[in-house]
N, C-alpha and C. Protein backbone atom coordinates (compact mmCIF):
# COMPACT_ATOMS: atom_id res chain seq x y z
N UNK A 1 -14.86 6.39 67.74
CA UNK A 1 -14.99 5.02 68.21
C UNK A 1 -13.81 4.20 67.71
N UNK A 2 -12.88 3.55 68.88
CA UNK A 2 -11.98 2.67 68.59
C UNK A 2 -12.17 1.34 67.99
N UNK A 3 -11.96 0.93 66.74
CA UNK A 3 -12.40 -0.56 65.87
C UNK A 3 -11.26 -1.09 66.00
N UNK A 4 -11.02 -2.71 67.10
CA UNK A 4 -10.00 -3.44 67.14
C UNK A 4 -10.29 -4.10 65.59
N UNK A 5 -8.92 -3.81 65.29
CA UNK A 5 -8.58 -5.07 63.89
C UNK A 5 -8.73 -6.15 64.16
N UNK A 6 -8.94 -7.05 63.29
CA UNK A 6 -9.15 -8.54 63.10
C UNK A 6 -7.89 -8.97 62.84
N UNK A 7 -7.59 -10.17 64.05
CA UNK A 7 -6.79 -11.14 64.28
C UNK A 7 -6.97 -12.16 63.47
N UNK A 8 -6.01 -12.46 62.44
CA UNK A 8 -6.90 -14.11 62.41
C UNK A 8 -6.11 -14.73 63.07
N UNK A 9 -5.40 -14.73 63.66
CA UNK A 9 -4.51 -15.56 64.83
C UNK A 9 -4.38 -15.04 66.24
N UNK A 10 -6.16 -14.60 66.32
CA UNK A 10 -6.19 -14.17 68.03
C UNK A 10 -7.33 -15.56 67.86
N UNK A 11 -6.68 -16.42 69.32
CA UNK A 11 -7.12 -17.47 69.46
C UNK A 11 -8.82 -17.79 69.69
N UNK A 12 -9.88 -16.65 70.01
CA UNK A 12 -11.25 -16.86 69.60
C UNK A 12 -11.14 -17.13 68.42
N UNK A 13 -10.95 -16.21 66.99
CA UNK A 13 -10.53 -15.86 65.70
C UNK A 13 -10.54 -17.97 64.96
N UNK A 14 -9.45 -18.36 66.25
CA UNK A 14 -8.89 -19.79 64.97
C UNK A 14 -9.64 -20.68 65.85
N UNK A 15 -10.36 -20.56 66.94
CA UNK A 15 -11.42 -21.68 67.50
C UNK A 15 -12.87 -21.82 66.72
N UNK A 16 -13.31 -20.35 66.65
CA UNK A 16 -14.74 -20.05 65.33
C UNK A 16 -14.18 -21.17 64.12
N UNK A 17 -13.07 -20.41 63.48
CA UNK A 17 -12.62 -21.24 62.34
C UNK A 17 -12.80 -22.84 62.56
N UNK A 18 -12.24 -23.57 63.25
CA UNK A 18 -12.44 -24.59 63.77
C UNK A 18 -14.08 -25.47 63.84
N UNK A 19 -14.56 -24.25 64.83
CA UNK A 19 -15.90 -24.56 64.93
C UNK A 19 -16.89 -24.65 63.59
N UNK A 20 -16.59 -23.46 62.62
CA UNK A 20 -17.36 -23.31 61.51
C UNK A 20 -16.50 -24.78 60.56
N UNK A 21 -15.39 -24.86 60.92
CA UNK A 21 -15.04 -26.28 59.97
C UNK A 21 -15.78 -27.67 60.04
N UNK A 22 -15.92 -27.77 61.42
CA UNK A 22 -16.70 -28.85 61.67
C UNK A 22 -18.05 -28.73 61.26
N UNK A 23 -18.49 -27.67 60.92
CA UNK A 23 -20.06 -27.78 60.90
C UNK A 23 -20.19 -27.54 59.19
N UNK A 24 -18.73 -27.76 58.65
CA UNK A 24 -19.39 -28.03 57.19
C UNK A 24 -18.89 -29.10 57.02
N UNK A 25 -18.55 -30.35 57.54
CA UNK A 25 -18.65 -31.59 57.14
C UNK A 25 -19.53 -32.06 56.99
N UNK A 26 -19.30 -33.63 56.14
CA UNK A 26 -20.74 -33.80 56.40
C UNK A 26 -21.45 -34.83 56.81
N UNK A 27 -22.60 -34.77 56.94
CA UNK A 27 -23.76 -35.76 58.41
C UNK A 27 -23.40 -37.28 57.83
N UNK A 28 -23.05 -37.82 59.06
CA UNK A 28 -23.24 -39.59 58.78
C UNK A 28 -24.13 -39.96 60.00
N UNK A 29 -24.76 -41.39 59.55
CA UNK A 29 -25.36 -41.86 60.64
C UNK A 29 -24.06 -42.69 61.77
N UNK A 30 -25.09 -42.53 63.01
CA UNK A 30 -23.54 -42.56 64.24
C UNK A 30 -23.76 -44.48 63.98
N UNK A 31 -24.10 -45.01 64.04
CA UNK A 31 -24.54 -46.61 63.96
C UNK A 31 -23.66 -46.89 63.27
N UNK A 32 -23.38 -46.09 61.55
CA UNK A 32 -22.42 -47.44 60.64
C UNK A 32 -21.30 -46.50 60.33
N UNK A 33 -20.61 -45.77 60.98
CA UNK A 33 -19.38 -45.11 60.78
C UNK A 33 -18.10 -45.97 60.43
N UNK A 34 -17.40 -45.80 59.35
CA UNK A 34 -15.92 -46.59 59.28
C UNK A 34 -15.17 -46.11 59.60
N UNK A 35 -14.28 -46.77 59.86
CA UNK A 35 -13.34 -46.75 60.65
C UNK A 35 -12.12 -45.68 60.12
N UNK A 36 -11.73 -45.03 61.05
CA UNK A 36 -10.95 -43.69 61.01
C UNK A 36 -10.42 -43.67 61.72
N UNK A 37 -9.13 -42.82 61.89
CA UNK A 37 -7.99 -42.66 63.13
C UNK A 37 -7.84 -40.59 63.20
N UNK A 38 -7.73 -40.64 64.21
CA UNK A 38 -7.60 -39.03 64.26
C UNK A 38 -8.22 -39.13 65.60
N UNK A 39 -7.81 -37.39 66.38
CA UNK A 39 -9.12 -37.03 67.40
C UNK A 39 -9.40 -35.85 67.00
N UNK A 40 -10.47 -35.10 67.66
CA UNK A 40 -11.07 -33.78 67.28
C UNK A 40 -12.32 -33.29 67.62
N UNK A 41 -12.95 -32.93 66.94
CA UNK A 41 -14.81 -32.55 67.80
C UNK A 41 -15.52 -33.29 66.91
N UNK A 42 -16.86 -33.37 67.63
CA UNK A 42 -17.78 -34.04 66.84
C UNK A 42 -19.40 -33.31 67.56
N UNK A 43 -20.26 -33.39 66.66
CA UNK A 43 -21.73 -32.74 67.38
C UNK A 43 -22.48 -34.11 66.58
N UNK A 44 -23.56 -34.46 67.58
CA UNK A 44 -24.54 -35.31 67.58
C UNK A 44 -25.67 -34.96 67.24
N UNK A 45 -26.37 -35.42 66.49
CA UNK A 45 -27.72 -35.05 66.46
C UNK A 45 -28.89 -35.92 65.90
N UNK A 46 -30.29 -35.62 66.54
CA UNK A 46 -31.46 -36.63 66.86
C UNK A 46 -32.46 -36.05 66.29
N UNK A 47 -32.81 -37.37 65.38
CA UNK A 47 -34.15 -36.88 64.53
C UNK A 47 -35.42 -38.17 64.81
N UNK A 48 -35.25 -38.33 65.95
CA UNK A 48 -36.22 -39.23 66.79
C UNK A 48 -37.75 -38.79 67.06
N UNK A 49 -38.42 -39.61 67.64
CA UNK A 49 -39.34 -39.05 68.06
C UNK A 49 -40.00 -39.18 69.72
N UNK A 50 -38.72 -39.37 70.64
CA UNK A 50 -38.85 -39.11 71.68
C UNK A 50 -39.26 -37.74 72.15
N UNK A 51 -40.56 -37.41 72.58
CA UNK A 51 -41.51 -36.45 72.85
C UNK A 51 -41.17 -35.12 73.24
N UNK A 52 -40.08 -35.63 74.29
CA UNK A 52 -39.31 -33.86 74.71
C UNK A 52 -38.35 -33.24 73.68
N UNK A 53 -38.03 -34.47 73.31
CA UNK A 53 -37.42 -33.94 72.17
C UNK A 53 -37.84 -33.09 70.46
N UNK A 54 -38.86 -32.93 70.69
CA UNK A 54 -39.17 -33.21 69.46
C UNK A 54 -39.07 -31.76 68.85
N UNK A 55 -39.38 -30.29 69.41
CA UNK A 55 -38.55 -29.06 68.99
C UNK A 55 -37.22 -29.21 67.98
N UNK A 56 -36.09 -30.11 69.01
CA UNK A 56 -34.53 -30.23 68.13
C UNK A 56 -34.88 -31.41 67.16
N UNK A 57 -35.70 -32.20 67.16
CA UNK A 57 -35.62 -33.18 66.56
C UNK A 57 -35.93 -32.84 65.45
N UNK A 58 -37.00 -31.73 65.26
CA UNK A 58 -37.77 -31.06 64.07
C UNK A 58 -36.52 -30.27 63.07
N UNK A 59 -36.04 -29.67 64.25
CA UNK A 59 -34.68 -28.84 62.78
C UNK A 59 -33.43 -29.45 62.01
N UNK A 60 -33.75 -31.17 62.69
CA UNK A 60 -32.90 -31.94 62.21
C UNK A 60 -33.53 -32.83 60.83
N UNK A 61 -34.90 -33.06 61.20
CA UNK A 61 -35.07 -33.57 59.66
C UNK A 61 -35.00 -32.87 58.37
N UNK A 62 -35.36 -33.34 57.49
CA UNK A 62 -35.04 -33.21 56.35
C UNK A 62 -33.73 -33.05 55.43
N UNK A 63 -32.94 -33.39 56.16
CA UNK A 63 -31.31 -32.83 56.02
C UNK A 63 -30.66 -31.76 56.62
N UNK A 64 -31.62 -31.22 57.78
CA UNK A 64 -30.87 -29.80 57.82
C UNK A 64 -29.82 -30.14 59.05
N UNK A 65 -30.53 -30.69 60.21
CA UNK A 65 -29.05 -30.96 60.88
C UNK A 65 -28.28 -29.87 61.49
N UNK A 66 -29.36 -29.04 62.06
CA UNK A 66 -28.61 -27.42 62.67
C UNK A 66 -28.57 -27.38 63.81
N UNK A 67 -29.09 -28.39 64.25
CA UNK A 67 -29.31 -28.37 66.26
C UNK A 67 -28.86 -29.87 67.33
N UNK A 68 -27.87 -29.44 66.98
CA UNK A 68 -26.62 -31.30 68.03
C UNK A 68 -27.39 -30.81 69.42
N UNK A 69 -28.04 -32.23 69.33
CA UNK A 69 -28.14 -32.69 70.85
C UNK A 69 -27.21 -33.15 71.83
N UNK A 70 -25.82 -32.98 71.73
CA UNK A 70 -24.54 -33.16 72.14
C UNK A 70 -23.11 -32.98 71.10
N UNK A 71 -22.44 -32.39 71.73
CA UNK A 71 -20.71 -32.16 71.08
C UNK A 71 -19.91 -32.37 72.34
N UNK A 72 -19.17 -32.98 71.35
CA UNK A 72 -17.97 -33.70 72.45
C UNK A 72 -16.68 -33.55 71.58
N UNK A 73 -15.42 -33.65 72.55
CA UNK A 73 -14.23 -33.97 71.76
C UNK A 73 -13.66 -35.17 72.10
N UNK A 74 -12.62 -35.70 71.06
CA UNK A 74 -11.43 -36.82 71.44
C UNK A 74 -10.46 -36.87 71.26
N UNK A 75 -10.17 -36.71 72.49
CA UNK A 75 -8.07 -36.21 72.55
C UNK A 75 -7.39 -37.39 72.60
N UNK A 76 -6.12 -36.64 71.83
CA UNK A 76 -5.32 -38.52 72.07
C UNK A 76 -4.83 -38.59 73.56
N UNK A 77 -4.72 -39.98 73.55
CA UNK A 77 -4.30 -40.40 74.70
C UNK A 77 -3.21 -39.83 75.50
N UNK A 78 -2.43 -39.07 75.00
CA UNK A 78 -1.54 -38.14 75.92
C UNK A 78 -1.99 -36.96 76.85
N UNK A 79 -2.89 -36.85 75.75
CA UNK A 79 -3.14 -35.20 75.82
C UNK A 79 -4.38 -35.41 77.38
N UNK A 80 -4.45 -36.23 78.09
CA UNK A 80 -5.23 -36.46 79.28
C UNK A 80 -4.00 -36.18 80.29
N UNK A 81 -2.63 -36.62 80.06
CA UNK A 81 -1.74 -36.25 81.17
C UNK A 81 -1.15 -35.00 80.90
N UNK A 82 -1.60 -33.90 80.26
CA UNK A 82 -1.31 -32.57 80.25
C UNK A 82 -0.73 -32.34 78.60
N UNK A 83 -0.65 -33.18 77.68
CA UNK A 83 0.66 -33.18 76.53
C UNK A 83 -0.34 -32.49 75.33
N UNK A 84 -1.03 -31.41 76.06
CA UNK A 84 -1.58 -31.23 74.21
C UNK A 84 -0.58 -30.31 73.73
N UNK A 85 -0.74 -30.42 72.13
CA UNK A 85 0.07 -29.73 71.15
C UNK A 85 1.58 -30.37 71.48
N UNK A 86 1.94 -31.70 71.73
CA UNK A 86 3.26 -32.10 71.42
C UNK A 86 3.10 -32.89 70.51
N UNK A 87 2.01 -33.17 69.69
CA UNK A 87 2.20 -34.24 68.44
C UNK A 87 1.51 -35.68 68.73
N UNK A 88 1.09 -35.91 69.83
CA UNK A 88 0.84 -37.34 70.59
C UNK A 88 0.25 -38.53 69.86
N UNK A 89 0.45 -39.21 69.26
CA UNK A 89 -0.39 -40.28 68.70
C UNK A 89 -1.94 -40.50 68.79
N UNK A 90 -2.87 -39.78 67.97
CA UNK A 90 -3.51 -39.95 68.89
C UNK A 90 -4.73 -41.34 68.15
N UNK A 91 -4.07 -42.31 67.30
CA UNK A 91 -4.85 -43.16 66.64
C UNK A 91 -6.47 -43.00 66.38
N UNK A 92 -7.26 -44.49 66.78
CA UNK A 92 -8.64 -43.79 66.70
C UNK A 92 -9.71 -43.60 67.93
N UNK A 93 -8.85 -42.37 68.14
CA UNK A 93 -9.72 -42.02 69.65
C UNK A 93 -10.61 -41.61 69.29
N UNK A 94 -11.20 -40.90 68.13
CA UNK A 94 -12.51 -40.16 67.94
C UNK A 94 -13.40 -41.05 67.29
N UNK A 95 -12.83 -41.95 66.64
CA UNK A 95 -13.61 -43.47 65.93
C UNK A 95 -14.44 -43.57 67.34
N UNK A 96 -13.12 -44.08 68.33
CA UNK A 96 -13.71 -45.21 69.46
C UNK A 96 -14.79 -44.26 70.43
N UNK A 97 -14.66 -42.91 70.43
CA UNK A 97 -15.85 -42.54 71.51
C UNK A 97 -16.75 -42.66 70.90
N UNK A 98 -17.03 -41.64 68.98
CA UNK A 98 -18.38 -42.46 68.86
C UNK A 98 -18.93 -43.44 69.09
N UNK A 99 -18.18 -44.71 68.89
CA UNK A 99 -18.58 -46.07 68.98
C UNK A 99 -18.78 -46.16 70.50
N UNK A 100 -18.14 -45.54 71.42
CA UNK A 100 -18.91 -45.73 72.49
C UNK A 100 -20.56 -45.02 73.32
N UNK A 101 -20.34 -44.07 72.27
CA UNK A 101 -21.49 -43.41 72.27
C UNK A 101 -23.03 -44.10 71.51
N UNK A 102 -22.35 -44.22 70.27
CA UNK A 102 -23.43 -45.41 69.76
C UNK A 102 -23.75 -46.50 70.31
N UNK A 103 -23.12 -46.65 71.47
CA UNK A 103 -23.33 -48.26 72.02
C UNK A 103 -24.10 -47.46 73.64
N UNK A 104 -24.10 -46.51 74.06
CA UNK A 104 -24.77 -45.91 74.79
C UNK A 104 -26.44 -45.42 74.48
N UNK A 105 -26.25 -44.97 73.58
CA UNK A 105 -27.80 -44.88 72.74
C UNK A 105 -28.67 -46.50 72.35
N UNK A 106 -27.50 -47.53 72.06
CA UNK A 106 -27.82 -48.59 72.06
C UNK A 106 -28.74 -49.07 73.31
N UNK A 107 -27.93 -48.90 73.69
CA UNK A 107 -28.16 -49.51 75.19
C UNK A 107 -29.83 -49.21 75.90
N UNK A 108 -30.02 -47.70 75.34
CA UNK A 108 -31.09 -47.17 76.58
C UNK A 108 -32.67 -47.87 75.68
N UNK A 109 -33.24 -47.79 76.58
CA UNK A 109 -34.75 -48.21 76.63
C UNK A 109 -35.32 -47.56 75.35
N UNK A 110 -35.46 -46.43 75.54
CA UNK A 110 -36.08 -45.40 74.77
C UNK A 110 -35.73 -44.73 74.09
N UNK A 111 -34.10 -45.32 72.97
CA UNK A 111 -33.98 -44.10 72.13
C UNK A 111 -33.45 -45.06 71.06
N UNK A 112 -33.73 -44.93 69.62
CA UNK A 112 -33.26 -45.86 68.51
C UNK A 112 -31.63 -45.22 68.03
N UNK A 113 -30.86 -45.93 68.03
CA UNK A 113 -29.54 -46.20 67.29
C UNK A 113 -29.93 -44.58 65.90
N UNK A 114 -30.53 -45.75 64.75
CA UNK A 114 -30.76 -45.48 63.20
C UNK A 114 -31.23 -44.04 63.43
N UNK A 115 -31.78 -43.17 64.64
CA UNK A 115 -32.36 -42.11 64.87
C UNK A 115 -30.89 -40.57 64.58
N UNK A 116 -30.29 -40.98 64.86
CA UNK A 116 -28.96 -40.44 65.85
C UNK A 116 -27.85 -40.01 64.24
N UNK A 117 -27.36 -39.33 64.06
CA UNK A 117 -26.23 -38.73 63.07
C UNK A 117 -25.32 -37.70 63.41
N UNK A 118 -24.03 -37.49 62.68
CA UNK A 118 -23.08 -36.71 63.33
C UNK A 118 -22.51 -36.21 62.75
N UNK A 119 -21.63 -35.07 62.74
CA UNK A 119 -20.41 -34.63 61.81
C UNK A 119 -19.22 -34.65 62.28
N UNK A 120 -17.70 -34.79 62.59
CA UNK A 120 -16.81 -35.01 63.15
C UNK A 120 -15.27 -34.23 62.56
N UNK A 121 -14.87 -33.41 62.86
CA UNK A 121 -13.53 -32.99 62.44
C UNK A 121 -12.22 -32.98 63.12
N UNK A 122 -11.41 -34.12 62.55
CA UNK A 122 -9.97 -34.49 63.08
C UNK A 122 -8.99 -32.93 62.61
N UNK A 123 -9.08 -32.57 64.38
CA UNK A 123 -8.21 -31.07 64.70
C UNK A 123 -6.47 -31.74 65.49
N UNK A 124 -5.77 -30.54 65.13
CA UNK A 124 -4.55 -30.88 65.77
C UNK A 124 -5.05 -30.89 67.49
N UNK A 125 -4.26 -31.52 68.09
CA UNK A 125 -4.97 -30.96 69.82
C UNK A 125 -4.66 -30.72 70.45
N UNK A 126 -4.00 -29.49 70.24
CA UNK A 126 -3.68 -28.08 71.27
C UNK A 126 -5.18 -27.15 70.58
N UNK A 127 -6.00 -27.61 69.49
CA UNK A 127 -6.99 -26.56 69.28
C UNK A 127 -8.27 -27.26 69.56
N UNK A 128 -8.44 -28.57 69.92
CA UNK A 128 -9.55 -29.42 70.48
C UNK A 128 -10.45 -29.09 71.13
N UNK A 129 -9.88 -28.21 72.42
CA UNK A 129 -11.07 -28.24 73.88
C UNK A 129 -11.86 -26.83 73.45
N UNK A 130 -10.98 -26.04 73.05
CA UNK A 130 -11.27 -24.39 72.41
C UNK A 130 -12.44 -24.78 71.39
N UNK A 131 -12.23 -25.57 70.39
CA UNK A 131 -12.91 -25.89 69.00
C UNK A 131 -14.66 -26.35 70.08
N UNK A 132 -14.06 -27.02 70.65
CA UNK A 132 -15.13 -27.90 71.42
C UNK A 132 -15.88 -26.54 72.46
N UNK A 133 -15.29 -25.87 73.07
CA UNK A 133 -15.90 -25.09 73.64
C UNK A 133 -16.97 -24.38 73.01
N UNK A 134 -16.81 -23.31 71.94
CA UNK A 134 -17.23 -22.50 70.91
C UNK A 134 -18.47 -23.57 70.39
N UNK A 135 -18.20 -24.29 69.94
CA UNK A 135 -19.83 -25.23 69.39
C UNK A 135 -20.46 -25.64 70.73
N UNK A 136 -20.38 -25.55 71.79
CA UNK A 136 -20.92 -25.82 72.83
C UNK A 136 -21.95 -24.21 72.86
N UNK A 137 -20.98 -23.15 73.54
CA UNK A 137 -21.50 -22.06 73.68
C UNK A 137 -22.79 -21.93 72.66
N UNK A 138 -22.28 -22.09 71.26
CA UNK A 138 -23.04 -21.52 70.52
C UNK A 138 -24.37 -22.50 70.35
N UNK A 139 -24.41 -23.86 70.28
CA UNK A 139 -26.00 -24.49 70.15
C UNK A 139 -26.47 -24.44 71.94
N UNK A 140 -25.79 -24.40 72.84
CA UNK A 140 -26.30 -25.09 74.05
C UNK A 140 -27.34 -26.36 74.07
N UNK A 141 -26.69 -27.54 73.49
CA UNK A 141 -27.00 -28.57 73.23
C UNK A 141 -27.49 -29.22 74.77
N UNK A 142 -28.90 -29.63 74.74
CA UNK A 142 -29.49 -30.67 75.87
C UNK A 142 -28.24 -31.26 76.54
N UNK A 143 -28.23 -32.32 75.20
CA UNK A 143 -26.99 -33.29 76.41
C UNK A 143 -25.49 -32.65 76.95
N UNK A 144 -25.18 -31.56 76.74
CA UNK A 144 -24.32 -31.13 77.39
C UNK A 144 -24.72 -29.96 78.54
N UNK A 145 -25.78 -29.27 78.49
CA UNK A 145 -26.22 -28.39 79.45
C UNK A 145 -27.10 -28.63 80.29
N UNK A 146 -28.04 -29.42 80.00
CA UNK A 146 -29.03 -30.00 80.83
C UNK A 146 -28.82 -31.07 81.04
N UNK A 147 -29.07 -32.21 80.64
CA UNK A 147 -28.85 -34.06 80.81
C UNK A 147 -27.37 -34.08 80.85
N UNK A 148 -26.57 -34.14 81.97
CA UNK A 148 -25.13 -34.52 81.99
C UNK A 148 -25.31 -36.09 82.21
N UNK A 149 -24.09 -36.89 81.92
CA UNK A 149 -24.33 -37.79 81.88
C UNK A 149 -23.63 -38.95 80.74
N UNK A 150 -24.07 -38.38 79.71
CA UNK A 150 -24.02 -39.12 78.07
C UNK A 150 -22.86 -39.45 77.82
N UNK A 151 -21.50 -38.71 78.39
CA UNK A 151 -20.68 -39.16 77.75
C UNK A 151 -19.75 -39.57 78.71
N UNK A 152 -20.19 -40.27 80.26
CA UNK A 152 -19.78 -41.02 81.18
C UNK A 152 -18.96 -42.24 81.11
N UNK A 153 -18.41 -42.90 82.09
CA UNK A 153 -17.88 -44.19 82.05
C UNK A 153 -18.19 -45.09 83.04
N UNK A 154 -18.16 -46.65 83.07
CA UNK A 154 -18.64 -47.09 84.25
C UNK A 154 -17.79 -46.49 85.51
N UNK A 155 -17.79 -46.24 86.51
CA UNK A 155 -17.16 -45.76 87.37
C UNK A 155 -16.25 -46.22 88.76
N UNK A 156 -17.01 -47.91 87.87
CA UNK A 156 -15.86 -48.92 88.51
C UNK A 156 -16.64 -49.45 89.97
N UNK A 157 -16.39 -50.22 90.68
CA UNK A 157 -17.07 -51.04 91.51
C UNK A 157 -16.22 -49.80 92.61
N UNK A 158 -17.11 -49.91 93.84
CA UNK A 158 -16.83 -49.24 95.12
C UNK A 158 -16.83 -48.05 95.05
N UNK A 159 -17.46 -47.44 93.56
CA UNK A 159 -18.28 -46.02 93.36
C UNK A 159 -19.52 -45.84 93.08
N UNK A 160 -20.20 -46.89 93.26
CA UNK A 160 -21.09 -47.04 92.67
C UNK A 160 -22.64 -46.25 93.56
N UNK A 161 -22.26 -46.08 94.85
CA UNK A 161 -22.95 -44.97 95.43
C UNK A 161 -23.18 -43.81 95.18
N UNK A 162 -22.72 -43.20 94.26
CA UNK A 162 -22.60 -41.63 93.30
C UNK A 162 -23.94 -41.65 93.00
N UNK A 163 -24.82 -40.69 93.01
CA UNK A 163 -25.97 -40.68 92.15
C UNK A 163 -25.68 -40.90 90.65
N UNK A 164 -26.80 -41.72 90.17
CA UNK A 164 -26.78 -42.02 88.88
C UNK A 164 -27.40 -40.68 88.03
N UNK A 165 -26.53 -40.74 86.72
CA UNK A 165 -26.53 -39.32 86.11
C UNK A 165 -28.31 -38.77 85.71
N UNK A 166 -28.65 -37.75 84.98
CA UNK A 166 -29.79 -37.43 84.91
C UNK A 166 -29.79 -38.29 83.32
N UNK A 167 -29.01 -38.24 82.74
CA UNK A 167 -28.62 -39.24 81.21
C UNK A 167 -29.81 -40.46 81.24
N UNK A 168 -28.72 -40.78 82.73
CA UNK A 168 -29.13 -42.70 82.75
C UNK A 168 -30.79 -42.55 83.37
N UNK A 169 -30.83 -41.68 84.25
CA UNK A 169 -32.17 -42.08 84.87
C UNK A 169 -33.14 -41.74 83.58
N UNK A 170 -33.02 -40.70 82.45
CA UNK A 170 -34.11 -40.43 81.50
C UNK A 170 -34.09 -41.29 80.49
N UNK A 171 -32.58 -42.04 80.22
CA UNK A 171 -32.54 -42.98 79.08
C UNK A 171 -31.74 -43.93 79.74
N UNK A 172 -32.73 -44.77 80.80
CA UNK A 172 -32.23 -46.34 81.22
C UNK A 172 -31.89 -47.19 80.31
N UNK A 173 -31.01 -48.01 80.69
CA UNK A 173 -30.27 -48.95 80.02
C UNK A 173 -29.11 -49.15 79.88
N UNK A 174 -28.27 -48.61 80.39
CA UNK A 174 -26.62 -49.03 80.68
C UNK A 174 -26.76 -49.81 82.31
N UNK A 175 -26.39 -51.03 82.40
CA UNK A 175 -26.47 -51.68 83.35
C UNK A 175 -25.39 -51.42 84.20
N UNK A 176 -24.21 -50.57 84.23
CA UNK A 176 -23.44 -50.50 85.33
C UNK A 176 -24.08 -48.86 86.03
N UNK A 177 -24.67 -47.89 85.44
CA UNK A 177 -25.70 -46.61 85.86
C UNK A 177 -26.81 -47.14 86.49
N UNK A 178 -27.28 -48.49 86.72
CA UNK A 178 -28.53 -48.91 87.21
C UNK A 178 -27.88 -49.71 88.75
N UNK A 179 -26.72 -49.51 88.73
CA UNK A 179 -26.41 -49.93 90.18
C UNK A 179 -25.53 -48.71 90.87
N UNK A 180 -25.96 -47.15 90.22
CA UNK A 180 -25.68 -45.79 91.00
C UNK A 180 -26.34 -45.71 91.78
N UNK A 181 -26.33 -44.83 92.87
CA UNK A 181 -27.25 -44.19 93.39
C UNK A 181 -28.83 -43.73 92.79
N UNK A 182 -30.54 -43.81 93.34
CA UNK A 182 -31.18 -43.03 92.62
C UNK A 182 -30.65 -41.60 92.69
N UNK A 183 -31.60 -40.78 91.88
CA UNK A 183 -31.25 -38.99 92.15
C UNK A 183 -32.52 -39.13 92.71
N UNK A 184 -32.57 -38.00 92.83
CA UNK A 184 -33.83 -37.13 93.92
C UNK A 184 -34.72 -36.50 92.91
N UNK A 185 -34.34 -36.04 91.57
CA UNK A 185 -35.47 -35.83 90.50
C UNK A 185 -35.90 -36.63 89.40
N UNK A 186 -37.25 -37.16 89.38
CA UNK A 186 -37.54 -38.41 88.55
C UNK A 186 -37.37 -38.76 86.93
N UNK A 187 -37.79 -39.19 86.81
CA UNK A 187 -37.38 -39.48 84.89
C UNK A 187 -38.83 -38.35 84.66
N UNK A 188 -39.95 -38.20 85.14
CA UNK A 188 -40.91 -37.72 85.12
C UNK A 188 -40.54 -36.07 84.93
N UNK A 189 -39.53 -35.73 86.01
CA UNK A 189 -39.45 -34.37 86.24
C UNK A 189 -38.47 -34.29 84.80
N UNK A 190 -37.60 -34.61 85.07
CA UNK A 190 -36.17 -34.30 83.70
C UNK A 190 -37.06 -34.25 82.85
N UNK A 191 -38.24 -35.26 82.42
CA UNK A 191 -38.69 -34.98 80.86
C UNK A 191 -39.10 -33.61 80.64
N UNK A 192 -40.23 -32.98 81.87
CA UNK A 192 -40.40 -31.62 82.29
C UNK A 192 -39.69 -30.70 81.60
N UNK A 193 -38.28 -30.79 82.29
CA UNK A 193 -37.16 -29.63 82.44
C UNK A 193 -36.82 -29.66 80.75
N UNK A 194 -36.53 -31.01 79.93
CA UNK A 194 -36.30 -31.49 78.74
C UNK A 194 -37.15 -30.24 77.98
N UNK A 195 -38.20 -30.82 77.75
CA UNK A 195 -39.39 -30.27 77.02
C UNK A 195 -39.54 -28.70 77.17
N UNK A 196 -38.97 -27.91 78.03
CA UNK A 196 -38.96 -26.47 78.20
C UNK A 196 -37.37 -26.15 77.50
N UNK A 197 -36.50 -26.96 77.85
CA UNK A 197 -35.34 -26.19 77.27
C UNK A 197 -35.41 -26.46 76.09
N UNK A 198 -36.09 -27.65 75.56
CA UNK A 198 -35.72 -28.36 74.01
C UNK A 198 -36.98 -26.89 73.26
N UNK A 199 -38.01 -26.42 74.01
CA UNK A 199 -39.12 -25.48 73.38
C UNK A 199 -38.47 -23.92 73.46
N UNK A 200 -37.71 -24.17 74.27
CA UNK A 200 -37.14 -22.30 74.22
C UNK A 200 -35.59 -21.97 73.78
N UNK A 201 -35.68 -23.51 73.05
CA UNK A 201 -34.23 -23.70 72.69
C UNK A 201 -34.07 -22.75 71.30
């Protein structure tokens, strides 16, 4: 039996690394974060007691914090017109999405701010989307596999016919998502679909 050697510079090899870096930082609540400059990954996670949730919500109390209900990255501002790995400035892009994220959770009907905590690691970013991929694969976090949506933008006037995401219709309350399109499956059904993936998660 042929045993490939270990790379540590075969690029799965330094995205794990990455991935396992971020997940030993450590948990802050997403509400009172200070202020920081960098971009990089970050995983979310909910120790609420919104009902479908409550499987992930369970492996998050007590400190343990093993199951992000969303990971996202934040690239600097170059790196959107193709420039990753040239060095790009990328100030505080990963500050400002949390904060836009916290102001999204703000926003909805049914989910508390103080509920919500995160871990975050400022990566160079040519290794960002990779880092970000790998913690995706590995929790298959709700809000990124099932509820798309969360980490949207208004979409600007004269788009506003798009169906509104499955995000907004289960956690109303961003007022520019309430003048989308409805969807065709109810807040009723998503909780459904919620509650089976969050139980066989």
């Amino acid at each position: 039996m042929d045993i490939k050697p270990y790379n540590p510079l075969d690029k799965m090899n330094i995205g794990a690394s990455v991935a396992d870096a971020l997940l030993a930082r450590p948990v802050q609540s997403l509400g009172s974060l200070a202020f920081f400059s960098g971009a990089g990954i970050y995983a979310i996670y909910y120790t609420g007691d919104f009902k479908a949730y409550a499987p992930l919500a369970k492996k998050n109390r007590g400190g343990q914090y093993v199951a992000p209900i969303y990971v996202g990255k934040a690239v600097p501002p170059g790196a959107r017109k193709g420039n990753f790995g040239l060095d790009s400035e990328p100030g505080p892009a990963m500050y400002n999405r949390l904060r836009e994220h916290a102001e999204s959770v703000s926003l909805a009907t049914n989910l508390k701010l103080e509920d919500f905590f995160c871990r975050f690691l400022v990566v160079d970013d040519i290794w960002i989307p990779l880092g970000e991929s790998l913690v995706i694969a590995k929790f298959s976090p709700v809000w990124n596999k099932l509820v798309d949506g969360f980490g949207n933008h208004d979409p600007g006037s004269g788009r506003y016919n798009q169906m509104r995401s499955k995000w907004d219709t289960l956690h109303p309350g961003r007022s520019w998502a309430l003048k989308c399109a409805d969807r065709l499956d109810t807040q009723k059904q998503i909780i459904l679909e919620v509650a089976k993936y969050t139980y066989h998660s």
